[in-house]
Protein backbone atom coordinates (compact mmCIF):
# COMPACT_ATOMS: atom_id res chain seq x y z
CA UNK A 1 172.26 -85.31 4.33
CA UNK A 2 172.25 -81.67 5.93
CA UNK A 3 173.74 -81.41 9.50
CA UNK A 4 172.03 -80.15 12.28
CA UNK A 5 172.23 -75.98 12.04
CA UNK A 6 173.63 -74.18 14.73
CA UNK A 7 171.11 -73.88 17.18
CA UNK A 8 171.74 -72.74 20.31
CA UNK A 9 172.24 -76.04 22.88
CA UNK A 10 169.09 -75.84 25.12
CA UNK A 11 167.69 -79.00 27.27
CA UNK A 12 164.26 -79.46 25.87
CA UNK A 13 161.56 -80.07 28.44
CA UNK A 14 161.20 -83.73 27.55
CA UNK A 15 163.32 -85.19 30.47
CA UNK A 16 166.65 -84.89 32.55
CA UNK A 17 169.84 -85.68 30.45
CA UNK A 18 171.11 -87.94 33.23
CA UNK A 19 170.80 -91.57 33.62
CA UNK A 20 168.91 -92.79 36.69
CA UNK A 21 170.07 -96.77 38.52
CA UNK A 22 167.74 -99.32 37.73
CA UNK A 23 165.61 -101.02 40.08
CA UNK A 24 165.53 -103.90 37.52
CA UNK A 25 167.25 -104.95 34.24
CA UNK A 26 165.28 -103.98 31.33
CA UNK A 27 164.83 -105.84 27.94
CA UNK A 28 165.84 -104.23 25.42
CA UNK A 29 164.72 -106.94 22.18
CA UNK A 30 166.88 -104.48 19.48
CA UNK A 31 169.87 -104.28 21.95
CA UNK A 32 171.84 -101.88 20.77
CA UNK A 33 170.48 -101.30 16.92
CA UNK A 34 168.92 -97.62 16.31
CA UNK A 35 168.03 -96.73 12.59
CA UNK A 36 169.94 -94.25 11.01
CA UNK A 37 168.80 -90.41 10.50
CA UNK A 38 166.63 -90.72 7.42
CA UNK A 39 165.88 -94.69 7.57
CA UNK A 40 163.24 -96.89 9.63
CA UNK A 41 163.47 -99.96 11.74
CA UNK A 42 160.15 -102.26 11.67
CA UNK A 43 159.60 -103.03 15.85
CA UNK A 44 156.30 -104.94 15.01
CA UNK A 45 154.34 -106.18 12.81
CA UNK A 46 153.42 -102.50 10.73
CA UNK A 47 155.55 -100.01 13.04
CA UNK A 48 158.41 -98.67 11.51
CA UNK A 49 161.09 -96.65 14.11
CA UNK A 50 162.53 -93.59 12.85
CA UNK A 51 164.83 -91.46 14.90
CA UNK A 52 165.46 -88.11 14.65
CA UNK A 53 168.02 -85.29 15.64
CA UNK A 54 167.74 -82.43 17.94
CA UNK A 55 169.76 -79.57 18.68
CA UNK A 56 169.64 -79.87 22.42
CA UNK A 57 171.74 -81.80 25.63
CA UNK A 58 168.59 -84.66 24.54
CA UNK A 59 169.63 -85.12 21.17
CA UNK A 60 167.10 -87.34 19.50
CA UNK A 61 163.83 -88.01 19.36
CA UNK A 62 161.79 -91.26 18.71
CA UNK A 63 158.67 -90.98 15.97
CA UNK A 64 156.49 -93.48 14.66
CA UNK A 65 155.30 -95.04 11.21
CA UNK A 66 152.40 -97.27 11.43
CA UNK A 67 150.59 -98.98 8.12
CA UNK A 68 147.07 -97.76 7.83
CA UNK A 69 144.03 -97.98 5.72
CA UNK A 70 141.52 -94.65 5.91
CA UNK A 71 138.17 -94.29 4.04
CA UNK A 72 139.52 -91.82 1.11
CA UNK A 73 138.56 -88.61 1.55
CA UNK A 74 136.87 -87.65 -1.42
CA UNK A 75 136.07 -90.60 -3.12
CA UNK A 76 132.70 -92.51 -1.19
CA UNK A 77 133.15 -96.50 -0.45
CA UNK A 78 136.84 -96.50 -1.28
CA UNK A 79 139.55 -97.37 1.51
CA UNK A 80 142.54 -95.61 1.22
CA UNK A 81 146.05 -97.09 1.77
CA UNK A 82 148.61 -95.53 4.15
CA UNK A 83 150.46 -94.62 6.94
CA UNK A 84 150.01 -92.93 10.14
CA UNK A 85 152.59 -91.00 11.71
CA UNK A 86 153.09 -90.55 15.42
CA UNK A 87 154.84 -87.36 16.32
CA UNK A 88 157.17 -85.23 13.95
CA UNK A 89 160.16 -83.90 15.29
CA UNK A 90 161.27 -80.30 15.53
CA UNK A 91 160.62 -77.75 12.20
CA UNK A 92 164.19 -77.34 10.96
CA UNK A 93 165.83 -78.02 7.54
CA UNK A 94 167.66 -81.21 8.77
CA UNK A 95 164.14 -82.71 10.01
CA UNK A 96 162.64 -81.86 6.64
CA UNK A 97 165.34 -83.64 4.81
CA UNK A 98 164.94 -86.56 7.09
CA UNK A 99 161.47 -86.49 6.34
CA UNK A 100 162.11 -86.56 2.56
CA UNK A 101 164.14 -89.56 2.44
CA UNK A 102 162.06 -91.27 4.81
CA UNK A 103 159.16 -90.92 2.42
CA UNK A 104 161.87 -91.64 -0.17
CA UNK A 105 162.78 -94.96 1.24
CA UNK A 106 159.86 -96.48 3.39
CA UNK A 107 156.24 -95.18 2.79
CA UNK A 108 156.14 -97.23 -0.67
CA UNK A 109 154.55 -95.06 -3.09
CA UNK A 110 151.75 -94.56 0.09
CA UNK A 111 150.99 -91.14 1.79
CA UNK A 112 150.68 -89.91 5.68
CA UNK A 113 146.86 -90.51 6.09
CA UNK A 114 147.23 -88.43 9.26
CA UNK A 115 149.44 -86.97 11.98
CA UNK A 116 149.26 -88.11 15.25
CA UNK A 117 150.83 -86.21 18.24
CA UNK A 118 151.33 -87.42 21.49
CA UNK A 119 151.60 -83.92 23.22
CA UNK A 120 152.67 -79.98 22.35
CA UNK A 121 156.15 -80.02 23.24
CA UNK A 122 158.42 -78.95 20.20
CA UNK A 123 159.99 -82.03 19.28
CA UNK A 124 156.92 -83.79 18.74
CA UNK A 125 154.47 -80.90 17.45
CA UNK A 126 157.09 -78.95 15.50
CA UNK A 127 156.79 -80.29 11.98
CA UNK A 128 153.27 -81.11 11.97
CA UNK A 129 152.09 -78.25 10.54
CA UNK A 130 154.21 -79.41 7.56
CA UNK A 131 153.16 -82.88 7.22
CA UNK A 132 149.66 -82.71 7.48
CA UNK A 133 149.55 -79.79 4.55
CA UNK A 134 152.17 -81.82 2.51
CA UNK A 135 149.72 -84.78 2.51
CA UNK A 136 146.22 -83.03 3.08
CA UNK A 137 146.34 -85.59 6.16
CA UNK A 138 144.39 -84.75 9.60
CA UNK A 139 145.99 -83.75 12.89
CA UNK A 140 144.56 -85.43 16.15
CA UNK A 141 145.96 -84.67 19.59
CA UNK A 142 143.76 -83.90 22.89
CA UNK A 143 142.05 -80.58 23.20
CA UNK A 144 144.67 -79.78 26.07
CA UNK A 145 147.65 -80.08 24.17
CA UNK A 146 146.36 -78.68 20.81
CA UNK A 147 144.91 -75.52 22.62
CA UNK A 148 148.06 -75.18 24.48
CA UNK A 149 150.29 -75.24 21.55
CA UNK A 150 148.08 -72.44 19.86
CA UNK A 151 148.75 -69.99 22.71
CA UNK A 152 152.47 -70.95 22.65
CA UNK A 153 152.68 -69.98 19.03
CA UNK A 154 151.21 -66.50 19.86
CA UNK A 155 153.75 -65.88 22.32
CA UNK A 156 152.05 -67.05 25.49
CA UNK A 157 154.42 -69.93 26.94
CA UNK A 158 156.00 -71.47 29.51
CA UNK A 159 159.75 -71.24 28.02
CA UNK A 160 160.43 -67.57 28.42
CA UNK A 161 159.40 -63.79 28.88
CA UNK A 162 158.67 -61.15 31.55
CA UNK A 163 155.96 -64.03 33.24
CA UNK A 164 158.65 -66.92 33.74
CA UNK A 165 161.13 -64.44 34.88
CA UNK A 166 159.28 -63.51 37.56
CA UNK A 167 158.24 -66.86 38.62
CA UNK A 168 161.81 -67.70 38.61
CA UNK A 169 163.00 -65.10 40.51
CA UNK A 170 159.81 -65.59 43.53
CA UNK A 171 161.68 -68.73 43.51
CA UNK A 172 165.06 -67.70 44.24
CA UNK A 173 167.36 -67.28 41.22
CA UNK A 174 167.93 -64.05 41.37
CA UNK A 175 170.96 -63.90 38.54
CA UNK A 176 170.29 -61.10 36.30
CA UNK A 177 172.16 -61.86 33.23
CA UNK A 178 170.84 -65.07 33.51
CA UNK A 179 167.31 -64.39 34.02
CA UNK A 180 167.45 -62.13 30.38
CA UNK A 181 168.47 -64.92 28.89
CA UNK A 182 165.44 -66.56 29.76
CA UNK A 183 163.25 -63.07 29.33
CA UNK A 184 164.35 -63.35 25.50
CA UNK A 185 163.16 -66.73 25.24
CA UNK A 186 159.84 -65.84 24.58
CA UNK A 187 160.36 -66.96 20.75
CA UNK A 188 161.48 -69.86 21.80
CA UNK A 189 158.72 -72.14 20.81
CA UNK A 190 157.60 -70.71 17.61
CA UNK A 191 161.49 -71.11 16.40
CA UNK A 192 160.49 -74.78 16.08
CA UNK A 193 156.93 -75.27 16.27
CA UNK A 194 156.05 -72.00 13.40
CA UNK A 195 152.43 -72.81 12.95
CA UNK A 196 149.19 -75.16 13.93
CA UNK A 197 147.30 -77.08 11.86
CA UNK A 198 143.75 -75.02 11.36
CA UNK A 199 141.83 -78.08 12.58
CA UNK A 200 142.47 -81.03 14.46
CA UNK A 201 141.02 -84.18 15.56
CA UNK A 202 140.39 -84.63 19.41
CA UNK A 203 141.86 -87.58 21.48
CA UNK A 204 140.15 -88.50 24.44
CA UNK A 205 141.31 -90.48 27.37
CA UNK A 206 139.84 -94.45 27.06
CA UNK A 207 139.09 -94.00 23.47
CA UNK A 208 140.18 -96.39 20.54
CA UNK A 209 141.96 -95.09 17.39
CA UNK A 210 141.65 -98.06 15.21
CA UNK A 211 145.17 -97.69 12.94
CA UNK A 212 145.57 -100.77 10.77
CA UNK A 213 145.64 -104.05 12.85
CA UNK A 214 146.10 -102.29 16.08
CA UNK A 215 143.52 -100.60 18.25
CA UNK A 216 144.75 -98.36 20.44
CA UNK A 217 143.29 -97.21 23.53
CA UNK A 218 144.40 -93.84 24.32
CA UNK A 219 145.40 -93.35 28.00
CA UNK A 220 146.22 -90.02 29.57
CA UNK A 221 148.99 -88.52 31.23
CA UNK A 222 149.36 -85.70 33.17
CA UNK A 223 152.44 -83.38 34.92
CA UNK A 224 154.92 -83.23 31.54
CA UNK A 225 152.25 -81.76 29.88
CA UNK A 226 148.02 -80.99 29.86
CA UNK A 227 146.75 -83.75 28.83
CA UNK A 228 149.59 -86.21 27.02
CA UNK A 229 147.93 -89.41 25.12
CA UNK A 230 150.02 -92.94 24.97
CA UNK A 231 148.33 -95.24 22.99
CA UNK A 232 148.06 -99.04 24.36
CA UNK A 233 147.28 -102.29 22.25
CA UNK A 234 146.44 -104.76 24.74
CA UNK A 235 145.55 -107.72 21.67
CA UNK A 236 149.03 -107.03 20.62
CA UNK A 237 151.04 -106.24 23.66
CA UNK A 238 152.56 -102.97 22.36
CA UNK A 239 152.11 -99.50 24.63
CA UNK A 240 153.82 -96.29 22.78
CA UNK A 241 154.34 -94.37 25.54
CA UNK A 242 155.21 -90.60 24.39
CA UNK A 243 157.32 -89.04 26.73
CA UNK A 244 155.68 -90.48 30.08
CA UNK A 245 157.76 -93.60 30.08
CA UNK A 246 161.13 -93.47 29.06
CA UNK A 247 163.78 -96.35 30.21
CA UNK A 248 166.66 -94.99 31.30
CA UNK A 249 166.16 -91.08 32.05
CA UNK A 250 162.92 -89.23 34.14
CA UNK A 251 160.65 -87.43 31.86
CA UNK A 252 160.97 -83.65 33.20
CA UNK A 253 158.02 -82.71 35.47
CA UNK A 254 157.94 -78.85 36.24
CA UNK A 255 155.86 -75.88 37.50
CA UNK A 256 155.30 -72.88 35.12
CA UNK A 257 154.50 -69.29 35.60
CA UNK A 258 151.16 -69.70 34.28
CA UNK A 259 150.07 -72.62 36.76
CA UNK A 260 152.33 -71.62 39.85
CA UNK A 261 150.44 -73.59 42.51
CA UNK A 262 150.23 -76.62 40.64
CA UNK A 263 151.33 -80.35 41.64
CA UNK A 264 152.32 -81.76 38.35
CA UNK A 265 154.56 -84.31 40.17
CA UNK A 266 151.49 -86.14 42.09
CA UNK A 267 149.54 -86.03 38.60
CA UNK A 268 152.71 -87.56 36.73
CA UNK A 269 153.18 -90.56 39.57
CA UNK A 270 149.44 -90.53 39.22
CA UNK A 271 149.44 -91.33 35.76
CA UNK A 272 152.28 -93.86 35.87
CA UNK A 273 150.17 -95.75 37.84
CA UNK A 274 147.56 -95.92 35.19
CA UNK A 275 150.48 -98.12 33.26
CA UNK A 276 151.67 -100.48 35.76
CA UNK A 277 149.59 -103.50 35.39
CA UNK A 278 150.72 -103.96 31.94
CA UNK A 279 152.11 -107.41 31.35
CA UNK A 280 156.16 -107.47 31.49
CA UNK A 281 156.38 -108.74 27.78
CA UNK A 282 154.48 -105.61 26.51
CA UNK A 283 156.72 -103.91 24.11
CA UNK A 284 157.19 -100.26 24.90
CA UNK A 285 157.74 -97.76 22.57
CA UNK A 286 159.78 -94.67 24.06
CA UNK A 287 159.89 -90.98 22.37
CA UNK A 288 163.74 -91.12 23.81
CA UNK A 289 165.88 -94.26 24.48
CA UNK A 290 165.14 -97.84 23.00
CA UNK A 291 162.38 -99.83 23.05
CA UNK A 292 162.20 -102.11 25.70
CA UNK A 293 160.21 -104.46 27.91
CA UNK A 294 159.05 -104.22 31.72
CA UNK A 295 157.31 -101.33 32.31
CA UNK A 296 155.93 -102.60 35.50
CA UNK A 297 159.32 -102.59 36.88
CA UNK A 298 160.28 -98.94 35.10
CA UNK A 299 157.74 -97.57 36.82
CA UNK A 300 158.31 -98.82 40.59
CA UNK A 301 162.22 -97.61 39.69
CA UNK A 302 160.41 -94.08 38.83
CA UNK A 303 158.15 -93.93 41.95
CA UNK A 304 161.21 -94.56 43.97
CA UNK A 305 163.75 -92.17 42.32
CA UNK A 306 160.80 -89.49 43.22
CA UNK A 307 160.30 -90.57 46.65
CA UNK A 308 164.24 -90.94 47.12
CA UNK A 309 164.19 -86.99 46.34
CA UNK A 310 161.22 -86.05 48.15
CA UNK A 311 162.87 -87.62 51.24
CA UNK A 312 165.49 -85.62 50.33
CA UNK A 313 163.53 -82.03 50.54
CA UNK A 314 161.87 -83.15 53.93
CA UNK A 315 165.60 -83.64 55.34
CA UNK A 316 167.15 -80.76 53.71
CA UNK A 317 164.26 -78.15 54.49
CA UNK A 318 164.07 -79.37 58.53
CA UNK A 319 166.80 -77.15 59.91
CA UNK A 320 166.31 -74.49 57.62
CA UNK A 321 163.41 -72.58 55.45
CA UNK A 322 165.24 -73.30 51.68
CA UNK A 323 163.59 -72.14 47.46
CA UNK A 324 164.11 -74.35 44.59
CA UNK A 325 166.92 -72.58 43.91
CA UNK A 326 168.66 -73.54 46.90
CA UNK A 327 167.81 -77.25 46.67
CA UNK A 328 168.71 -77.73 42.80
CA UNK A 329 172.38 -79.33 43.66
CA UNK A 330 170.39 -81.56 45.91
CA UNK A 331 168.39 -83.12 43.12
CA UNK A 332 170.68 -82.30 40.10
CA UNK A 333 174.55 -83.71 40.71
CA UNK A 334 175.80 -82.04 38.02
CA UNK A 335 176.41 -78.39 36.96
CA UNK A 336 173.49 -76.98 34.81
CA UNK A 337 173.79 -74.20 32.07
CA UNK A 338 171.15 -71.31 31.94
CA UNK A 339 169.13 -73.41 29.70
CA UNK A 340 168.78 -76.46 31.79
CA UNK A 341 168.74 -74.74 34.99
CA UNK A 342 164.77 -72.98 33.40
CA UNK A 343 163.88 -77.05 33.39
CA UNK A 344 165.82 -77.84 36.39
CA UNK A 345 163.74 -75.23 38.55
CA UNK A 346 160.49 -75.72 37.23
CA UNK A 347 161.39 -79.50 38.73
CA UNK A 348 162.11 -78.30 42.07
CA UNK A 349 159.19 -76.49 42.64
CA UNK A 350 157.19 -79.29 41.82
CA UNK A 351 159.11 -81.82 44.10
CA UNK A 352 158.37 -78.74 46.97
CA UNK A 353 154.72 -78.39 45.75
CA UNK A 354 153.77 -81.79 46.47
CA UNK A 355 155.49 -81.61 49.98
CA UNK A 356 153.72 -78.31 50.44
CA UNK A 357 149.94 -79.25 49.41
CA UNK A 358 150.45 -82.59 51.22
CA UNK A 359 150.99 -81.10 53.95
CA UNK A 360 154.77 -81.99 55.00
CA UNK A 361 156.26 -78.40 54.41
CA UNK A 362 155.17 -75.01 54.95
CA UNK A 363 155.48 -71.96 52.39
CA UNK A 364 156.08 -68.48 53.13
CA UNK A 365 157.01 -65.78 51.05
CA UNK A 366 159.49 -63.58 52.57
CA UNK A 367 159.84 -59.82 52.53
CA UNK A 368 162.10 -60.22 49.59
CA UNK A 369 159.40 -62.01 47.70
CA UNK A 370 161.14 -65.52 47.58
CA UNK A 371 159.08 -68.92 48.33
CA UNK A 372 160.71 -70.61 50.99
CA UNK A 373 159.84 -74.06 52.11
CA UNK A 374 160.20 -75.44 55.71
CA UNK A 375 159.41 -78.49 58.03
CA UNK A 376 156.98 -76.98 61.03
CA UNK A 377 160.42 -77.75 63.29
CA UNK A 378 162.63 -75.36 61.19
């Protein structure tokens, strides 16, 4: 199989490459088994694992294969037998071939009967385009996500350009030769996501998608992306969870240009909380990590590591007015390249946004057109 080609190493937006302490051991029922590039790993009863690569600090992604039956498409009264796939990876030869010989080795003679994505974000939109005209198979995501990926293929994104440079610099990073790094990004999306599916299928929040034996409700998420959709069998105890709950890192939760007043952070704690009354046996299904058991406790452990932070700000911003840019080595211990530091500061503001609009810090914009944010003290 084809290696990886050389990309340039840039943290994707799907979390923060660094471990957080847990509040509470996890179960992990797989321990330490992953399937290999190219092969599948049945997790339950008619969901297969597959893991793929990426190009980036976060270098793998999870995807799903669920057995399906569909009413045929052209062919009245007839049931059609199947698969349905849950997100697709990046759009790059390796992923393709990975495709191949999973289609090779464990659909069985059976097609993709449709594509289902999660959210926009590269690693899981990029290849749909590709699966769902290889099989003729349907796309469904949420309105939010599928709209927002069609204006980040025409240019109009979050990852780079003149908008995000500005935003960046209001907010304190003030690097030139860094910040046209970032102003060339502004391909950076369509380099793996190259094209949308024409039509789609819309996923709404408390819906069912009946795939196989399961029935999935679809419950929303909110602050890594518009509108993400993790899908939750209660009959059979299994949640997959997308990129909102991950085990052992935290799901990246940032503030774009386009949005700059925005409080993604209080929408993402507000969605974990939509989670946390499922039982501890329910098996979780991760887009990064293993799958695992005791999302309950994952989720207190999240709510605290955000709170331990935002504790952080109040401290660190009462003797002195302080941007995002200021307070990144206070929430990242580590040094960050260009690429991570985009991510990193889109994080920042958001811990400082939720301060702000609750009230706990003031803004103010200073003559040299920085954001600032203070206790009333400082």
């Amino acid at each position: 199989m084809s290696t990886l080609p050389t990309t340039p190493v840039m943290q994707m937006p799907a979390a923060r490459a660094e471990p957080l302490p847990m509040a509470a051991p996890l179960k992990y029922p797989l321990d330490e088994q992953l399937p290999a590039l190219g092969a599948a790993i049945e997790v339950a009863p008619g969901i297969f694992w597959l893991r793929m690569g990426l190009p980036f600090a976060l270098n793998h992604i999870n995807l799903w294969l669920l057995r399906d039956r569909r009413p045929h498409p052209t062919q009245a009264g007839v049931v059609q037998e199947g698969w349905t796939a849950v997100d697709c990876g990046i759009d790059n030869p390796a992923t393709r071939e990975a495709w191949l010989h999973i289609e090779a080795s464990v659909l069985q003679g059976l097609p993709i009967l449709r594509v289902l994505v999660t959210h926009m974000h590269p690693d899981h939109m990029g290849l749909a385009h590709w699966l769902c005209e290889r099989w003729q198979a349907p796309l469904w995501m949420s309105t939010s996500e599928y709209q927002s990926a069609l204006l980040a293929c025409t240019g109009v994104s979050n990852f780079g350009g003149d908008a995000t440079v500005q935003f960046f610099a209001a907010h304190g990073w003030n690097k030139a030769e860094e910040l046209a790094v970032v102003k060339s990004r502004v391909g950076y999306y369509t380099s793996m996501v190259p094209k949308i599916p024409r039509t789609y299928v819309r996923l709404m929040a408390g819906a069912t998608v009946q795939v196989g034996e399961y029935a999935f409700e679809c419950i929303s998420g909110f602050g890594h992306s518009p509108e993400h959709m993790a899908l939750h069998d209660a009959q059979h105890g299994v949640l997959i969870s997308g990129d909102m709950l991950l085990p052992s890192i935290s799901t990246n939760v940032s503030v774009y240009a386009m949005e700059p007043d925005s409080n993604p952070l209080q929408l993402f704690l507000d969605s974990l909380d939509k989670m946390a009354d499922l039982p501890e046996e329910t098996l979780v299904l991760p887009s990064h990590g293993r799958p695992f058991r005791g999302a309950a406790a994952r989720i207190a452990q999240l709510h605290a590591h955000h709170h331990d932070r935002l504790d952080e700000l109040l401290a660190a911003c009462s003797p002195q007015a302080l941007s995002a840019h200021d307070v990144l080595p206070l929430i990242f211990k580590r040094t960050l390249d260009v690429h991570q530091t985009t991510f990193a500061i889109g994080e920042a503001v958001a811990h400082l946004n939720l301060l702000w609009l609750a009230g706990k810090l003031l803004r103010h914009r200073g003559t040299d057109g920085i954001y600032r944010f203070s206790t009333a003290q400082s």
